[in-house]
Protein backbone atom coordinates (compact mmCIF):
# COMPACT_ATOMS: atom_id res chain seq x y z
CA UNK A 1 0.00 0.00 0.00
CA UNK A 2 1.28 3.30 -0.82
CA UNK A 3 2.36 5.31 2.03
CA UNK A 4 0.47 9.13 1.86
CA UNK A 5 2.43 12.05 2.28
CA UNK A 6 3.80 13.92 4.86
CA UNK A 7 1.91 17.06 5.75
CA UNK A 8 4.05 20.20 6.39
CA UNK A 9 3.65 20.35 9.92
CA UNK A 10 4.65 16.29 10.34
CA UNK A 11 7.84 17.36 9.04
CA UNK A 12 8.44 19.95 11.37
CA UNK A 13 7.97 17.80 14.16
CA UNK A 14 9.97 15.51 13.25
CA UNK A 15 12.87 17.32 12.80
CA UNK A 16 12.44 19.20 16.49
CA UNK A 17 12.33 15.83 17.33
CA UNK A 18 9.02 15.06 18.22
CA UNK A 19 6.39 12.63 17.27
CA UNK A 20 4.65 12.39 13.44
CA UNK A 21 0.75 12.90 14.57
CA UNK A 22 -1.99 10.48 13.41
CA UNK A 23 -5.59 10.20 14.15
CA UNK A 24 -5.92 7.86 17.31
CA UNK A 25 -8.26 5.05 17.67
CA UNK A 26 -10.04 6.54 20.76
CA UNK A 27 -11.51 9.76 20.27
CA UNK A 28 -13.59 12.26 22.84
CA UNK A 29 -16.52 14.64 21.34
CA UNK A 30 -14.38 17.41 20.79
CA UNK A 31 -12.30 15.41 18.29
CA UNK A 32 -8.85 15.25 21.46
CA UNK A 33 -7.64 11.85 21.75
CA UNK A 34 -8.29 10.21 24.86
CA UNK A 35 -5.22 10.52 27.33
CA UNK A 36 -2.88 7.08 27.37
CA UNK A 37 -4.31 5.89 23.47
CA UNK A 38 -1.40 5.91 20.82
CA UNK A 39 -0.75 8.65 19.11
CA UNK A 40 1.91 7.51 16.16
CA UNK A 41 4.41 4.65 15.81
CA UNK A 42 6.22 5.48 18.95
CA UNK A 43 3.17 5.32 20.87
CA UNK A 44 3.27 8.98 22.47
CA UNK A 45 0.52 10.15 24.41
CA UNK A 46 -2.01 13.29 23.29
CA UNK A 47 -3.87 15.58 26.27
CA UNK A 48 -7.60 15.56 25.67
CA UNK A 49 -9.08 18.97 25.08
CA UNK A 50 -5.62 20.19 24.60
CA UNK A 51 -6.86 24.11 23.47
CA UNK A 52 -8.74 24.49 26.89
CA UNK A 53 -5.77 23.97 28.58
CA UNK A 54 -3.94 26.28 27.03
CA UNK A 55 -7.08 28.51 27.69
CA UNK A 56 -6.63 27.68 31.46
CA UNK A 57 -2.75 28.62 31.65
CA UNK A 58 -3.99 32.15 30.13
CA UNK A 59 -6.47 32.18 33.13
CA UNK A 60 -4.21 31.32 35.62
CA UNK A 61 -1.19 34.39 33.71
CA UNK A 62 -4.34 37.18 34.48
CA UNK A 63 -5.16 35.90 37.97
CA UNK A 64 -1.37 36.51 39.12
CA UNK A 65 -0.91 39.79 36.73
CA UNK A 66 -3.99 41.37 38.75
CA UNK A 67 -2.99 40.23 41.93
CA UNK A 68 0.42 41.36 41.12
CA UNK A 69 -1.10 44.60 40.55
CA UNK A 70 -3.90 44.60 43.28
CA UNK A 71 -1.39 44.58 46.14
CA UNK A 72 -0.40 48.48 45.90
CA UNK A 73 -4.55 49.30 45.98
CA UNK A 74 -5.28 46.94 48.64
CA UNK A 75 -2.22 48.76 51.04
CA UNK A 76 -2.64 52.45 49.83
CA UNK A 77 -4.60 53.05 53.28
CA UNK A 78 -1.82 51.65 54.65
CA UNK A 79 0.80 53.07 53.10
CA UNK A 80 -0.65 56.70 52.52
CA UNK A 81 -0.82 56.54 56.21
CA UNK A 82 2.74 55.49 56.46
CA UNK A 83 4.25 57.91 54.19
CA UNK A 84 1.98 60.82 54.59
CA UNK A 85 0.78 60.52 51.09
CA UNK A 86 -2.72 62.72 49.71
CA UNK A 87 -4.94 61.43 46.89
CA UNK A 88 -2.99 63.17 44.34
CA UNK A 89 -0.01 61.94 45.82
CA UNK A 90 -1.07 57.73 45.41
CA UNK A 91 -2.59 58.54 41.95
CA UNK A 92 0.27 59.77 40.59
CA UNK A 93 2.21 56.62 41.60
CA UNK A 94 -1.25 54.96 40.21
CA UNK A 95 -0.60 57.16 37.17
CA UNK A 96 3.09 56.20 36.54
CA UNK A 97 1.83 52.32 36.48
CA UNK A 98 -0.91 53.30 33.53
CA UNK A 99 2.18 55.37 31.82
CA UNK A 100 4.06 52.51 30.75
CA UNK A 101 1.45 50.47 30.88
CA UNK A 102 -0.36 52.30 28.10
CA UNK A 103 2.57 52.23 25.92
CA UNK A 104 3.92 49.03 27.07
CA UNK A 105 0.64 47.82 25.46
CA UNK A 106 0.97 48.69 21.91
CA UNK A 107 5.16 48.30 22.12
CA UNK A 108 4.25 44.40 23.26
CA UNK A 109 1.48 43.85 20.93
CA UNK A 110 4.02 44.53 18.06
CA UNK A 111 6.48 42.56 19.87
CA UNK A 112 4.22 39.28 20.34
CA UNK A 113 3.86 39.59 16.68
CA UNK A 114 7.41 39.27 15.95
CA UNK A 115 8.77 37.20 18.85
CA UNK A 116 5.95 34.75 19.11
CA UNK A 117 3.32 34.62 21.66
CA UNK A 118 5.51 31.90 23.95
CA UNK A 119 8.94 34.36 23.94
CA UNK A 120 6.75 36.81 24.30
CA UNK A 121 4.64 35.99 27.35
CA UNK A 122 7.67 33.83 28.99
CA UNK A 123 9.40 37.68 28.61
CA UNK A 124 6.86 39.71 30.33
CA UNK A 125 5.90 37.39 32.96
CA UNK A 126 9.50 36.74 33.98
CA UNK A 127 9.96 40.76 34.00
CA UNK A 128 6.85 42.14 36.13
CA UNK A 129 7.52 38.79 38.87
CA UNK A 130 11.22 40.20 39.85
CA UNK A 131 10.04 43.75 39.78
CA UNK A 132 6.83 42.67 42.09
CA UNK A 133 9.78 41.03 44.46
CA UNK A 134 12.17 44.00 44.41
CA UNK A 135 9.14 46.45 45.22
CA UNK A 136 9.63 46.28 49.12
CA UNK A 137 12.59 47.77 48.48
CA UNK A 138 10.88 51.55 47.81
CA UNK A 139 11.09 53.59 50.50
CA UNK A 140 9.29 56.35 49.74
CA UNK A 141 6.63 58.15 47.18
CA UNK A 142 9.96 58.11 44.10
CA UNK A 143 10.65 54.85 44.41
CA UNK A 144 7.29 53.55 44.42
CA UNK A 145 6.73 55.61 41.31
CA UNK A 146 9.97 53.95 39.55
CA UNK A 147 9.05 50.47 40.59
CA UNK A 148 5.05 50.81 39.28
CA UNK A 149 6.16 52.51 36.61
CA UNK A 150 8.05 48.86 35.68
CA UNK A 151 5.65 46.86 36.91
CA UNK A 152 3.25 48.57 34.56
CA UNK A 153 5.94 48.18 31.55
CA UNK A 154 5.87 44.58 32.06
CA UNK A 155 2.45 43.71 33.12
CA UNK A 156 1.01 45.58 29.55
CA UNK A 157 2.01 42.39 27.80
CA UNK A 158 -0.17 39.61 29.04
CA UNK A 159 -3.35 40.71 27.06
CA UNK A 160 -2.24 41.05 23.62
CA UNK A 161 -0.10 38.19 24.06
CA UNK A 162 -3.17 36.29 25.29
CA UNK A 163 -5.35 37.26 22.81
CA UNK A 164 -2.81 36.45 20.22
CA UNK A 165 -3.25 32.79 21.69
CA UNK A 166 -7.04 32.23 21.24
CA UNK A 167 -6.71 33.45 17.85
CA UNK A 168 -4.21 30.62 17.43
CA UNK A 169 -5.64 27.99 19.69
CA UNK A 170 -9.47 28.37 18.60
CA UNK A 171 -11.91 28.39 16.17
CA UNK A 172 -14.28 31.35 15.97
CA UNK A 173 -17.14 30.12 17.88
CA UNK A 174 -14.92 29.54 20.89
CA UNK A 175 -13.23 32.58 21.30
CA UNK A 176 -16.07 34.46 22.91
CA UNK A 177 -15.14 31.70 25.87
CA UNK A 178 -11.87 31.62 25.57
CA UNK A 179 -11.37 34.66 25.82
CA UNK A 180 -13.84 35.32 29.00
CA UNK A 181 -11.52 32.47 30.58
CA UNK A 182 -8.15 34.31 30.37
CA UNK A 183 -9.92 37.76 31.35
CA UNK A 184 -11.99 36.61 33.84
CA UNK A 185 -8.68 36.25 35.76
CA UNK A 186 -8.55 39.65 36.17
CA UNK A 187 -11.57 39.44 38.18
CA UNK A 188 -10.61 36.50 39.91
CA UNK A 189 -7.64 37.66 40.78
CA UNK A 190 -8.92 40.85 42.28
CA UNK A 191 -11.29 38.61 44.44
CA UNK A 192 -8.33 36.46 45.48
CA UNK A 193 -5.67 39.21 46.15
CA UNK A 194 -7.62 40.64 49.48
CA UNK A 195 -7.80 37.09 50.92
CA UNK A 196 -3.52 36.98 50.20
CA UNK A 197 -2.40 40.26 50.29
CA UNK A 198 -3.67 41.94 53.41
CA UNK A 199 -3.39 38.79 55.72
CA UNK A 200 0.52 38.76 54.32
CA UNK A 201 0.72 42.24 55.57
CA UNK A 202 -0.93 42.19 58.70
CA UNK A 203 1.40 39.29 59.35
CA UNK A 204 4.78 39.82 58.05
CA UNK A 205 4.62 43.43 56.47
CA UNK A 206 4.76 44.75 53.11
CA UNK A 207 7.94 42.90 52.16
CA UNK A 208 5.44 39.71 52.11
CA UNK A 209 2.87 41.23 50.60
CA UNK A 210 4.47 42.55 47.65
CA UNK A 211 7.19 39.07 47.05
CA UNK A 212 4.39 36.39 47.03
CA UNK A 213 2.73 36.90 44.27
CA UNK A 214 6.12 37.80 42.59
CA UNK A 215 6.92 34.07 43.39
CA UNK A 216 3.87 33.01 42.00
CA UNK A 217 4.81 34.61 38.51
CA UNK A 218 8.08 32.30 38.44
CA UNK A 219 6.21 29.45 38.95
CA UNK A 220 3.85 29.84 36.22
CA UNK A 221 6.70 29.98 33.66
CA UNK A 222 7.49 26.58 34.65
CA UNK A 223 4.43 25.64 33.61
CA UNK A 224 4.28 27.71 30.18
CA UNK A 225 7.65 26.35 28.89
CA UNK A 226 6.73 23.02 28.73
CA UNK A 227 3.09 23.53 28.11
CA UNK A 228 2.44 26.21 25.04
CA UNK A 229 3.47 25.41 21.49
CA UNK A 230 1.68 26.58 18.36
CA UNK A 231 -0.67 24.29 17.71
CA UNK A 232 0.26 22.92 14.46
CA UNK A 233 4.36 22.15 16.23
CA UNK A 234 2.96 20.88 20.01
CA UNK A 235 3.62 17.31 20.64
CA UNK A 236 0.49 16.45 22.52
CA UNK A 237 -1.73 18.09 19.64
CA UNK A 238 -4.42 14.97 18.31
CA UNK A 239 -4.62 15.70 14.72
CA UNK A 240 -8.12 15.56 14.75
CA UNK A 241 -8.24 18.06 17.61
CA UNK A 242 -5.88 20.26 14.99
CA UNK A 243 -8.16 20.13 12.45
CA UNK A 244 -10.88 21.76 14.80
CA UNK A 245 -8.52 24.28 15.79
CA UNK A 246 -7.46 24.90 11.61
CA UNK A 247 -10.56 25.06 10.61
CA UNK A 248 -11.58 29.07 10.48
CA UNK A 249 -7.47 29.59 9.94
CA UNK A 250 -5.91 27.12 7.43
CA UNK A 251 -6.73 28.98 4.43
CA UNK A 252 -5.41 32.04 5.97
CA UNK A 253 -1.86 30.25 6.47
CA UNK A 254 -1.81 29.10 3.77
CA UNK A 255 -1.89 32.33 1.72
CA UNK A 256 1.23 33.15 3.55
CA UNK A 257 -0.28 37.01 4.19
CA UNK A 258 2.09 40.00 5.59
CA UNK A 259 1.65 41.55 8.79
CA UNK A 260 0.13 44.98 8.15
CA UNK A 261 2.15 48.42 9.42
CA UNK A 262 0.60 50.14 11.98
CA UNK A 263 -0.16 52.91 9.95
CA UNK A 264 -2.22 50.70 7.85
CA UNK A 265 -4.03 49.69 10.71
CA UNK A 266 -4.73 53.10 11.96
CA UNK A 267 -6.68 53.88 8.44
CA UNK A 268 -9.14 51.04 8.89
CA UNK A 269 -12.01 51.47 11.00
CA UNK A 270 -12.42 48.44 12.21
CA UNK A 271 -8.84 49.30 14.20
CA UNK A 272 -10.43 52.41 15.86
CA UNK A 273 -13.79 50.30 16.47
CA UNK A 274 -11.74 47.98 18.42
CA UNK A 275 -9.97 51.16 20.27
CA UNK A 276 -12.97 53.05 21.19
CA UNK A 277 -15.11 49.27 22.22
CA UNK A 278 -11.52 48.84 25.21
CA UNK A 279 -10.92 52.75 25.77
CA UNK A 280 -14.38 53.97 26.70
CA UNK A 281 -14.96 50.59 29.01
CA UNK A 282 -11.59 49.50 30.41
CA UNK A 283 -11.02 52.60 32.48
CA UNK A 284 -14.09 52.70 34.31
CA UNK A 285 -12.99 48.99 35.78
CA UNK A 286 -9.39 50.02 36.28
CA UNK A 287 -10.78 53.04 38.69
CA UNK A 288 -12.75 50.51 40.32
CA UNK A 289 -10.37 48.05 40.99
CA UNK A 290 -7.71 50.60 41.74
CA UNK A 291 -9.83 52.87 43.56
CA UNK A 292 -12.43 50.79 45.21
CA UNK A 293 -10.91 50.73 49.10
CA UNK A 294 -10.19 54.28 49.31
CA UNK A 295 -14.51 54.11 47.42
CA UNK A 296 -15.82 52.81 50.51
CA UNK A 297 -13.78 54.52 53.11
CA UNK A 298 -15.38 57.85 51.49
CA UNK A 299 -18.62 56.68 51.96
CA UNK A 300 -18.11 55.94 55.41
CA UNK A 301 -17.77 52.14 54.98
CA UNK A 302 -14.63 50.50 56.91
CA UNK A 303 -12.11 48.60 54.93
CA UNK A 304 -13.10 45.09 57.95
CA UNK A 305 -16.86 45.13 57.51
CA UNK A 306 -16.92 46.04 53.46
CA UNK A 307 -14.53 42.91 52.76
CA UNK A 308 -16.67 41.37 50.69
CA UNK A 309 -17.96 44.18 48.89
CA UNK A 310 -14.51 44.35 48.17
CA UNK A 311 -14.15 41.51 45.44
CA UNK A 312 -18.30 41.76 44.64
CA UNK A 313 -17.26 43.59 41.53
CA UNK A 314 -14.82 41.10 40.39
CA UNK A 315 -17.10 37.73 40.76
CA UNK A 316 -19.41 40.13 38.77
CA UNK A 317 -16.94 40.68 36.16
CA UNK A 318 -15.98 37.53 36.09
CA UNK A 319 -19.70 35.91 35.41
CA UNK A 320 -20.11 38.77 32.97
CA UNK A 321 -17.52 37.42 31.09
CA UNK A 322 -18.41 34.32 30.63
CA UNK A 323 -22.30 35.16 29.82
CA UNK A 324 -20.74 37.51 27.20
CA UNK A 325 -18.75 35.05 25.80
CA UNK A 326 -20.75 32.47 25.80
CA UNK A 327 -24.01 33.84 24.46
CA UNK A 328 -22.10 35.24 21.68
CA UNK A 329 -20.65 32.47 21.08
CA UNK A 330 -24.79 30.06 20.69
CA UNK A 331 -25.31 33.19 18.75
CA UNK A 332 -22.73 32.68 16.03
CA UNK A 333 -23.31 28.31 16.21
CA UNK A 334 -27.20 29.57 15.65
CA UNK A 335 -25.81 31.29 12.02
CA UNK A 336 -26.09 35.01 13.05
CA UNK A 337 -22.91 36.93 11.57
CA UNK A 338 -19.91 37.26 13.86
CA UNK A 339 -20.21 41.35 14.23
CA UNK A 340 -23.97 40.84 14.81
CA UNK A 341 -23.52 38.63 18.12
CA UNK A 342 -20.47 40.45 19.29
CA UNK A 343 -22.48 43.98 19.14
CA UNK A 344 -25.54 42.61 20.62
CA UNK A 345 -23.52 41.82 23.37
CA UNK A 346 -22.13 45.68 23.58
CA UNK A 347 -25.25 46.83 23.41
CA UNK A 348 -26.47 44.93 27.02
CA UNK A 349 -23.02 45.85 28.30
CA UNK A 350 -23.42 49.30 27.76
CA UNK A 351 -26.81 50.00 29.17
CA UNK A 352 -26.41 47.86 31.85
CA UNK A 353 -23.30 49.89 33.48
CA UNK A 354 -25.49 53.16 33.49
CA UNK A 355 -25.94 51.10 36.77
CA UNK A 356 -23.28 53.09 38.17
CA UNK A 357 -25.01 56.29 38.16
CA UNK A 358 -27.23 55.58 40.78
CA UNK A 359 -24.71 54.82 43.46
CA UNK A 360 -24.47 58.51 44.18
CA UNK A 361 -27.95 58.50 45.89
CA UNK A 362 -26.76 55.61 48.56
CA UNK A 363 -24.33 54.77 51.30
CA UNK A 364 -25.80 51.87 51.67
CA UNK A 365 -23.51 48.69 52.12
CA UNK A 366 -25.58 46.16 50.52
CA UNK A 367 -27.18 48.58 47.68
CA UNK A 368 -23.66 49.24 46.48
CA UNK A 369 -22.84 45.61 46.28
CA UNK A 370 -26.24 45.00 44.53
CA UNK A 371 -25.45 47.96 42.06
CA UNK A 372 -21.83 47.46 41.11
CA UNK A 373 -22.00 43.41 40.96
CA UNK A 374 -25.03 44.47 38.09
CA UNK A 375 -23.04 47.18 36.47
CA UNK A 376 -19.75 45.50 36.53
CA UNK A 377 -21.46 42.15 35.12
CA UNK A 378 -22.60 44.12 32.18
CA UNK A 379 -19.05 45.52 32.26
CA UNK A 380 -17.66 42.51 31.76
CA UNK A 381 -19.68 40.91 28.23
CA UNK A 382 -18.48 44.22 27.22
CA UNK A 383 -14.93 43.88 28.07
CA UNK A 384 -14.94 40.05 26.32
CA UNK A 385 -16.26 41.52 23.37
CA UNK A 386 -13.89 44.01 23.47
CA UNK A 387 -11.12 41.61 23.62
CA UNK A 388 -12.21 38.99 21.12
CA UNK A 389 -12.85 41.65 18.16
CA UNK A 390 -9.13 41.56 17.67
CA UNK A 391 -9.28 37.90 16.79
CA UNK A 392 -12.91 38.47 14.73
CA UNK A 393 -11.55 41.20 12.30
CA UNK A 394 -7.67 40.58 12.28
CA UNK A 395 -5.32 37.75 10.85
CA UNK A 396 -3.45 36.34 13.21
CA UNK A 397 0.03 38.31 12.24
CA UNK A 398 -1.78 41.68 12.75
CA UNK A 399 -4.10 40.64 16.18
CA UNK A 400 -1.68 41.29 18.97
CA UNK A 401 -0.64 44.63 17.12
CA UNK A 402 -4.34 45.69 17.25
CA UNK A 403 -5.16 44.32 20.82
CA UNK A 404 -2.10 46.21 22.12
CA UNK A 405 -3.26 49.45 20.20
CA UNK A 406 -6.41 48.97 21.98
CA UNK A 407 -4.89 48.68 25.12
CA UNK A 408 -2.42 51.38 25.05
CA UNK A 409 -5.54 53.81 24.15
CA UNK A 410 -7.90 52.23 27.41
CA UNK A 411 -4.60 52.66 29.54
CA UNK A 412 -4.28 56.71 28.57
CA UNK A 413 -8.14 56.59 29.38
CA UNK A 414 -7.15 55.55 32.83
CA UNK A 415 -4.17 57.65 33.25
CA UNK A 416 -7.19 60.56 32.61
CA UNK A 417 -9.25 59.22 34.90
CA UNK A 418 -6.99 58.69 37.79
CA UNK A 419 -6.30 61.99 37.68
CA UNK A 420 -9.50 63.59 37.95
CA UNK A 421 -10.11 60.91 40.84
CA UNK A 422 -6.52 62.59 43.03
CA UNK A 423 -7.49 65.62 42.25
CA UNK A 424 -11.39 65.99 42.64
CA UNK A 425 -11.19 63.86 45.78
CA UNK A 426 -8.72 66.42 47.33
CA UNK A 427 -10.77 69.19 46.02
CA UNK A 428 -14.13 67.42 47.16
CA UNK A 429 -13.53 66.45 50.78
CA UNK A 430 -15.89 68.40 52.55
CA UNK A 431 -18.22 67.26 50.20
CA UNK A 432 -18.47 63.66 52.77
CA UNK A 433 -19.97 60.41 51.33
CA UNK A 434 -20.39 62.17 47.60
CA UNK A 435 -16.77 62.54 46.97
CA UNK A 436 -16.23 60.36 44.12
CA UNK A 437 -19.73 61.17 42.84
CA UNK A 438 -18.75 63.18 39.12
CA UNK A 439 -16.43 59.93 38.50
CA UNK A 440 -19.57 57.57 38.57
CA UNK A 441 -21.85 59.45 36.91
CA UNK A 442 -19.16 59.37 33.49
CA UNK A 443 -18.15 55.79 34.16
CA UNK A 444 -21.76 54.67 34.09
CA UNK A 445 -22.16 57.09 30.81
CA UNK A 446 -19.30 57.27 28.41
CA UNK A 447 -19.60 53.35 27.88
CA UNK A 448 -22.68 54.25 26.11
CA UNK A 449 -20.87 56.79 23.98
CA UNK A 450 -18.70 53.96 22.93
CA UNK A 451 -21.34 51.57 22.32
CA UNK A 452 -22.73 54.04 19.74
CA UNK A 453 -19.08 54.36 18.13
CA UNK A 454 -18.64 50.77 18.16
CA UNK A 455 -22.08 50.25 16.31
CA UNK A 456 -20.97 53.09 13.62
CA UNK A 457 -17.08 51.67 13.50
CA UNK A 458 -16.99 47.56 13.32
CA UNK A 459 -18.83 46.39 10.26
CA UNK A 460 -17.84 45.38 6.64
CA UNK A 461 -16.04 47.83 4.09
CA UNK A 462 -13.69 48.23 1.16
CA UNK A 463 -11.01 47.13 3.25
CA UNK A 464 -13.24 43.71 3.85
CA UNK A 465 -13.21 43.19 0.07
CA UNK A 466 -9.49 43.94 0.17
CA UNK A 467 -8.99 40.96 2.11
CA UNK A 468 -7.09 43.46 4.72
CA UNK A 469 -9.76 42.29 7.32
CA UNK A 470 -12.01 39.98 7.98
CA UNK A 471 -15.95 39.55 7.43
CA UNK A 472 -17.36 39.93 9.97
């Protein structure tokens, strides 16, 4: 019998020294082999379900980057109390972290594209975990600056890189979920960090605080290395599990397309829909996250009894996220058009976090949990759609370019913000419980300006004909 040829990507393998893939005589629903069954003459084993594990190792790179991040929020009572700091004072160290994390953003995104999204990630990862460990060394409101400033350098990479990986690891109708996995860890990682942050201090100190999750960084490159290939090179890939992967993306390889410039991204616009969808939604979560403790303490709400109001808005982030995702996602399987489920999910996003307007009337405990666990739910099918449109409009050399565009404009959003939060809380405190109030009212409204943009921005054009984006 005549043997068939080798595919391209057998080759490769085999001269990395890995195993030739075949279809295996045991196969699960999603087309994985079943763990332990043969996978090729030298009877190498495949992982089941392979993509979603890759999807979880992006989950688990968010949930340290936002605790990473969360531990400077979580002490500023602390620490403005310790080094005599105002509100303009701990968002201008808040401020430095958005600096280069805004232009770390679209610097990375490039980056990814060129290095890969595993020398990529392995690079950022490795950077923001020894600069999270070397923090305790600041000693007063300059060094903190210099040492978030870094932090937010490094940190800026993990979301293009990330969404550079679904766009490799999954087909279109799973990217709406995959990508509410990896971002829900910044929600689940702003739940987590209270519960392992302040008991560290409270404990041990800052020097604790701050070097834990640095440690926990290091370990998850252990992990990476040996788990994340591209999927067409990794030696636990099934082949029928790469053909589910392939199948929105092999013709796409295969016409061997060039990445585009960034100035030929920044005439499209479906590159500014993209923008606009992150910049008018991302900031109002960043001031949340960031600004939440010092929230409550203004409305006369201790830091002890408000705990769990604390990580409220995450879990509701988090479960917004996946209901984005997912609905999107039985939208697009039920034959709507890709841009039609994605906006319908803006559209609920963007009225729901008009939710945030009301919490100027109330001091109430429980009716702020009630309101920002609905707003920030809404916030967060927003945010997935936000971050999958990248992978829905883009060819994978261009997406990480895109996403970090994106991110670098939602960053300068929050640098804007931030500011107006230092300086109209210092301006504002005899104002009591309604300090913060002119910051809620705009995050609950510009998201709907955006929404309207998006609507106007993301559809089909010349440049769809063109073949310089994708239908969508």
């Amino acid at each position: 019998m005549a043997r068939r040829p080798r595919l391209r990507w057998e080759h490769r393998c085999e001269h990395a020294g890995r195993i030739q893939f075949v279809p295996g005589e045991s196969l699960l629903a999603d087309g994985s082999q079943m763990l332990g069954t043969s996978a090729g003459p030298r009877g190498r084993r495949t992982i089941p379900s392979l993509r979603w594990w890759i999807g979880a190792i992006l989950f688990a790179s968010t949930v340290i980057n936002y605790i990473d991040r969360q531990t400077l929020s979580l002490l500023a009572p602390y620490l403005k109390r310790d080094y005599h700091w105002t509100n303009t004072d701990y968002a201008n160290i808040v401020v430095a972290f958005r600096v280069a994390y805004s232009i770390g953003q679209t610097l990375f995104g490039r980056l990814m594209d060129r290095l890969g999204t595993k020398r990529g990630l392995t690079l950022t990862v490795l950077w923001y975990s020894v600069v999270s460990m070397l923090t305790p060394l600041a000693n007063g409101f300059r060094s903190f600056v210099g040492f978030r400033f870094l932090l937010g350098a490094a940190e800026s990479g993990n979301w293009p890189g990330a969404t550079k990986a679904v766009s490799e690891w999954f087909p279109k109708h799973e990217r709406g979920v995959a990508t509410a996995l990896f971002d829900s860890g910044s929600s689940i990682g702003g739940a987590i960090a209270p519960f392992l942050v302040l008991p560290l201090y409270f404990r041990w100190g800052m020097g604790m605080a701050f070097a834990v999750p640095g440690l926990l960084g290091v370990l998850w490159l252990l992990a990476w290395r040996w788990l994340y290939y591209r999927p067409r090179e990794h030696p636990y890939l099934s082949a029928s599990e790469l053909r589910i992967i392939t199948a929105d993306t092999g013709h796409e390889e295969a016409t061997g397309r060039g990445a585009l410039r960034w100035r030929d991204l920044l005439k499209l616009s479906q590159t500014w829909g993209v923008i606009i969808c992150r910049s008018f939604t991302d900031p109002v979560f960043f001031f949340i996250a960031d600004w939440f403790p010092i929230y409550l303490v203004a409305k006369g709400i201790s830091l002890k009894s408000g705990l769990i109001a604390i990580w409220i808005p995450f879990i509701g982030t988090d479960l917004g996220n996946f209901f984005g995702g997912w609905m999107s996602g039985q939208l697009i399987r039920r034959a709507w058009p890709v841009g039609k489920a994605r906006k319908t999910m803006v559209v609920f996003g963007a009225i729901g976090m008009t939710l945030l307007i009301p919490t100027i009337l109330t001091a109430n405990l429980p009716t702020l949990t009630l309101l920002f666990a609905l707003a920030t739910f809404c916030y967060g099918t927003y945010t997935t759609v936000a971050n999958v449109l990248p992978s829905d409009l883009f060819f994978a050399d261009s997406v990480a370019s895109v996403s970090g565009l994106s991110g670098t404009a939602a960053a300068f959003g929050a640098v804007i913000v931030f500011e107006l939060a230092g300086h109209l809380s210092d301006s504002r405190l005899a104002t009591g419980t309604h300090l913060f109030d002119p910051l809620m009212i705009l995050s609950g409204s510009i998201p709907f300006v955006g929404m309207v943009l998006v609507l106007l921005l993301v559809r089909n054009t010349g440049a769809t004909q063109q073949g310089l984006v994708r239908r969508i």
